[in-house]
N, C-alpha and C. Protein backbone atom coordinates (compact mmCIF):
# COMPACT_ATOMS: atom_id res chain seq x y z
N UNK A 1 0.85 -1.18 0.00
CA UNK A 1 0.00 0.00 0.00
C UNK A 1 0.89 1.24 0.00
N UNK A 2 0.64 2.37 -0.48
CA UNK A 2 1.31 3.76 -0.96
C UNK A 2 0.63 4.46 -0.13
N UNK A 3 1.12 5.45 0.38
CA UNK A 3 1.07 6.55 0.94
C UNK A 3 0.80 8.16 0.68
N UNK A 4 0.47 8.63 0.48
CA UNK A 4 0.24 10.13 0.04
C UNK A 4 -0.13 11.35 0.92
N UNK A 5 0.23 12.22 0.86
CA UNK A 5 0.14 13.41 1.59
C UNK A 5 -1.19 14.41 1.29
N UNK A 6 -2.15 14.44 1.59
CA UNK A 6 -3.47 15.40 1.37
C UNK A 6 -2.86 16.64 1.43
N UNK A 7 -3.28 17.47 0.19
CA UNK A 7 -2.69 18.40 -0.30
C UNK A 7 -3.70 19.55 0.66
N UNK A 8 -4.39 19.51 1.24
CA UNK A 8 -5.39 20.41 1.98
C UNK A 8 -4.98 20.59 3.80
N UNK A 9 -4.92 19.13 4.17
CA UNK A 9 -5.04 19.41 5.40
C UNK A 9 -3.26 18.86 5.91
N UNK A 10 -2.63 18.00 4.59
CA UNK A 10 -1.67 17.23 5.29
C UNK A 10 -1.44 15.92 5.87
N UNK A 11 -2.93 15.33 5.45
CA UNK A 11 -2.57 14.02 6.74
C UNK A 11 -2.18 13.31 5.24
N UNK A 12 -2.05 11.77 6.03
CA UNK A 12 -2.07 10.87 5.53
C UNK A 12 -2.33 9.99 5.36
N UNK A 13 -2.86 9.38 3.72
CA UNK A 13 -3.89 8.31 3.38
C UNK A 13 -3.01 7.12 2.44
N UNK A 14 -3.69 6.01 2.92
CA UNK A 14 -3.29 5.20 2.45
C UNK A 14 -3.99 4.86 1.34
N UNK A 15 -3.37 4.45 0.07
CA UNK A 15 -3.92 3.87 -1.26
C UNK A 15 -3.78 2.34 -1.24
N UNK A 16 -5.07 2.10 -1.73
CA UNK A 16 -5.03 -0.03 -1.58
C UNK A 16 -3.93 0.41 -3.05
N UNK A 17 -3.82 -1.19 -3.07
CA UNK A 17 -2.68 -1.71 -4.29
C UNK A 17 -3.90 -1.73 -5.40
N UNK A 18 -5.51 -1.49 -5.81
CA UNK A 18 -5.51 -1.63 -6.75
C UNK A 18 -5.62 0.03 -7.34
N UNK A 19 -5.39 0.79 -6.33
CA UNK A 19 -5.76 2.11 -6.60
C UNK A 19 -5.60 2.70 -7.92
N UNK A 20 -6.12 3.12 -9.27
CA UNK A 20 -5.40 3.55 -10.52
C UNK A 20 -5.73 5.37 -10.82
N UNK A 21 -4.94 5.31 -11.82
CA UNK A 21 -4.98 7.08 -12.12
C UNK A 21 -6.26 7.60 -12.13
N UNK A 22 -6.70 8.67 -12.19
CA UNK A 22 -7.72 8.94 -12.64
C UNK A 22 -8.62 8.63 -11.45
N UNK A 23 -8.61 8.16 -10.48
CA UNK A 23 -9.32 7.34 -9.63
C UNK A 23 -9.71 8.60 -8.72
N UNK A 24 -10.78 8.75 -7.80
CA UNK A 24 -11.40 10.29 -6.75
C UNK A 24 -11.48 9.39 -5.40
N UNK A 25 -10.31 9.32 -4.43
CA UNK A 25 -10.92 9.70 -3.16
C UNK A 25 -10.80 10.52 -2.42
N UNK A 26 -11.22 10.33 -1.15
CA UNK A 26 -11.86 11.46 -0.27
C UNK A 26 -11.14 11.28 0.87
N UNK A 27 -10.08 12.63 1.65
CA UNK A 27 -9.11 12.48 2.56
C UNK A 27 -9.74 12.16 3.51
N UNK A 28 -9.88 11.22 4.24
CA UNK A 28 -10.35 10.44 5.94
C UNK A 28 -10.58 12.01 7.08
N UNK A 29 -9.82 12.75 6.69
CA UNK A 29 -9.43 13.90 7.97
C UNK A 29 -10.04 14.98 7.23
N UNK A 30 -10.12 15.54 6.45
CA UNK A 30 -10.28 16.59 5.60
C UNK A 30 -12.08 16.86 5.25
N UNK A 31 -12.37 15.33 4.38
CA UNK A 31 -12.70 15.00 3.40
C UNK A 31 -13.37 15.87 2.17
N UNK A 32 -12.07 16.42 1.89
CA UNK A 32 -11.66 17.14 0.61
C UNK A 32 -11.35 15.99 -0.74
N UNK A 33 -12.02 16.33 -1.79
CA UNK A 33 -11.97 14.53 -2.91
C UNK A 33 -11.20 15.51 -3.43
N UNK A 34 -10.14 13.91 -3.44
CA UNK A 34 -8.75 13.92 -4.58
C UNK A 34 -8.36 13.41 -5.60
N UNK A 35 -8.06 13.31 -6.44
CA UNK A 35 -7.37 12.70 -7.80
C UNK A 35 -6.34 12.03 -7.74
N UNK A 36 -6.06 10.99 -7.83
CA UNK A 36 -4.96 10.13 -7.51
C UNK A 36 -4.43 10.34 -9.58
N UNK A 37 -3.30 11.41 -8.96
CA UNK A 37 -2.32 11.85 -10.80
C UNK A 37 -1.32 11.11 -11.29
N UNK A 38 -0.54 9.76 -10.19
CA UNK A 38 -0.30 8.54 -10.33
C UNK A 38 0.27 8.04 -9.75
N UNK A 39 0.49 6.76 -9.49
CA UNK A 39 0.28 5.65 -8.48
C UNK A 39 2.02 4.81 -8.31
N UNK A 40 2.76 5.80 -8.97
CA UNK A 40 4.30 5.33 -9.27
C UNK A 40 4.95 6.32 -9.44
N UNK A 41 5.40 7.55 -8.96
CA UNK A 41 4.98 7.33 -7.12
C UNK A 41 3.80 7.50 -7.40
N UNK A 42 2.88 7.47 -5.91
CA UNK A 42 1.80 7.40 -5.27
C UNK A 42 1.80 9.21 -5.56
N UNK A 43 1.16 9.98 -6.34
CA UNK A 43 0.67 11.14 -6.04
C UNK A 43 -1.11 11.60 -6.25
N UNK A 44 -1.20 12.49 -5.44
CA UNK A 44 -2.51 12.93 -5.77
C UNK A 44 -2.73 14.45 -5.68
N UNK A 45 -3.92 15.10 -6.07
CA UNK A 45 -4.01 16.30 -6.65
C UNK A 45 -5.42 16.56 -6.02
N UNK A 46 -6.03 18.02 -5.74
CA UNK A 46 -7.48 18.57 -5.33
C UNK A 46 -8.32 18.00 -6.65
N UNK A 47 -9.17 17.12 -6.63
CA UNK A 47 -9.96 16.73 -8.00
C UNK A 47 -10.53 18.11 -8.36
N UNK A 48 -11.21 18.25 -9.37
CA UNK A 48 -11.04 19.27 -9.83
C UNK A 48 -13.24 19.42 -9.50
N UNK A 49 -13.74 20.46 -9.44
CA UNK A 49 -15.24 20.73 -9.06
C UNK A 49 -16.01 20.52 -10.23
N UNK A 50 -16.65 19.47 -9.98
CA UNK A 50 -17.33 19.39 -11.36
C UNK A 50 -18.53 20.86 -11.06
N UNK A 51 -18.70 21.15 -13.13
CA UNK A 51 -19.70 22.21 -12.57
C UNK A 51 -20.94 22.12 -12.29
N UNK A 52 -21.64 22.52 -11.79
CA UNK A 52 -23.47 22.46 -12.39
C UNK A 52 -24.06 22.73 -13.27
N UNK A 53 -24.89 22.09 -14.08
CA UNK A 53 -25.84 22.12 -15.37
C UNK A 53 -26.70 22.87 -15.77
N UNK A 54 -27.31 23.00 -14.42
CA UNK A 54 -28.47 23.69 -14.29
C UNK A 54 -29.75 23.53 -15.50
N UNK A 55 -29.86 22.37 -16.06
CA UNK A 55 -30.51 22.38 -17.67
C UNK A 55 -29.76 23.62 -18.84
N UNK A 56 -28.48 23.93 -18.72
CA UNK A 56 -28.92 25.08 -19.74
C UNK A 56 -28.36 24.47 -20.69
C-alpha cells in the first residue's frame, strides 16, 4: 500500500494496491476529494469541481 500526503489538510492516506490514475478519493481527515495523478509514485491532486448544469 502507498502513501500520500493530502494536499489540503496534510494528513495521511493510504492507497489499496488496486488504486489507478484517474481514480477520486476522499481524505479520511479533511474529506476534501482527490485525484490520484499517479500511483508510481503514489501522487494525488485537489480533484477538480465538477460544474453544475443547471438544464442550460
Amino acid at each position: 500500500m502507498s502513501t500520500v500526503t493530502c494536499p489540503e489538510c496534510e494528513a495521511q492516506i493510504g492507497l489499496d494496491a488496486g488504486t489507478e490514475v484517474g481514480e477520486i478519493i476522499v481524505c479520511s481527515d479533511c474529506g476534501v476529494d482527490l485525484e490520484v495523478v499517479s500511483v508510481d509514485p503514489a501522487t494525488v491532486q485537489l480533484a477538480p469541481m465538477e460544474q453544475e448544469d443547471w438544464g442550460e
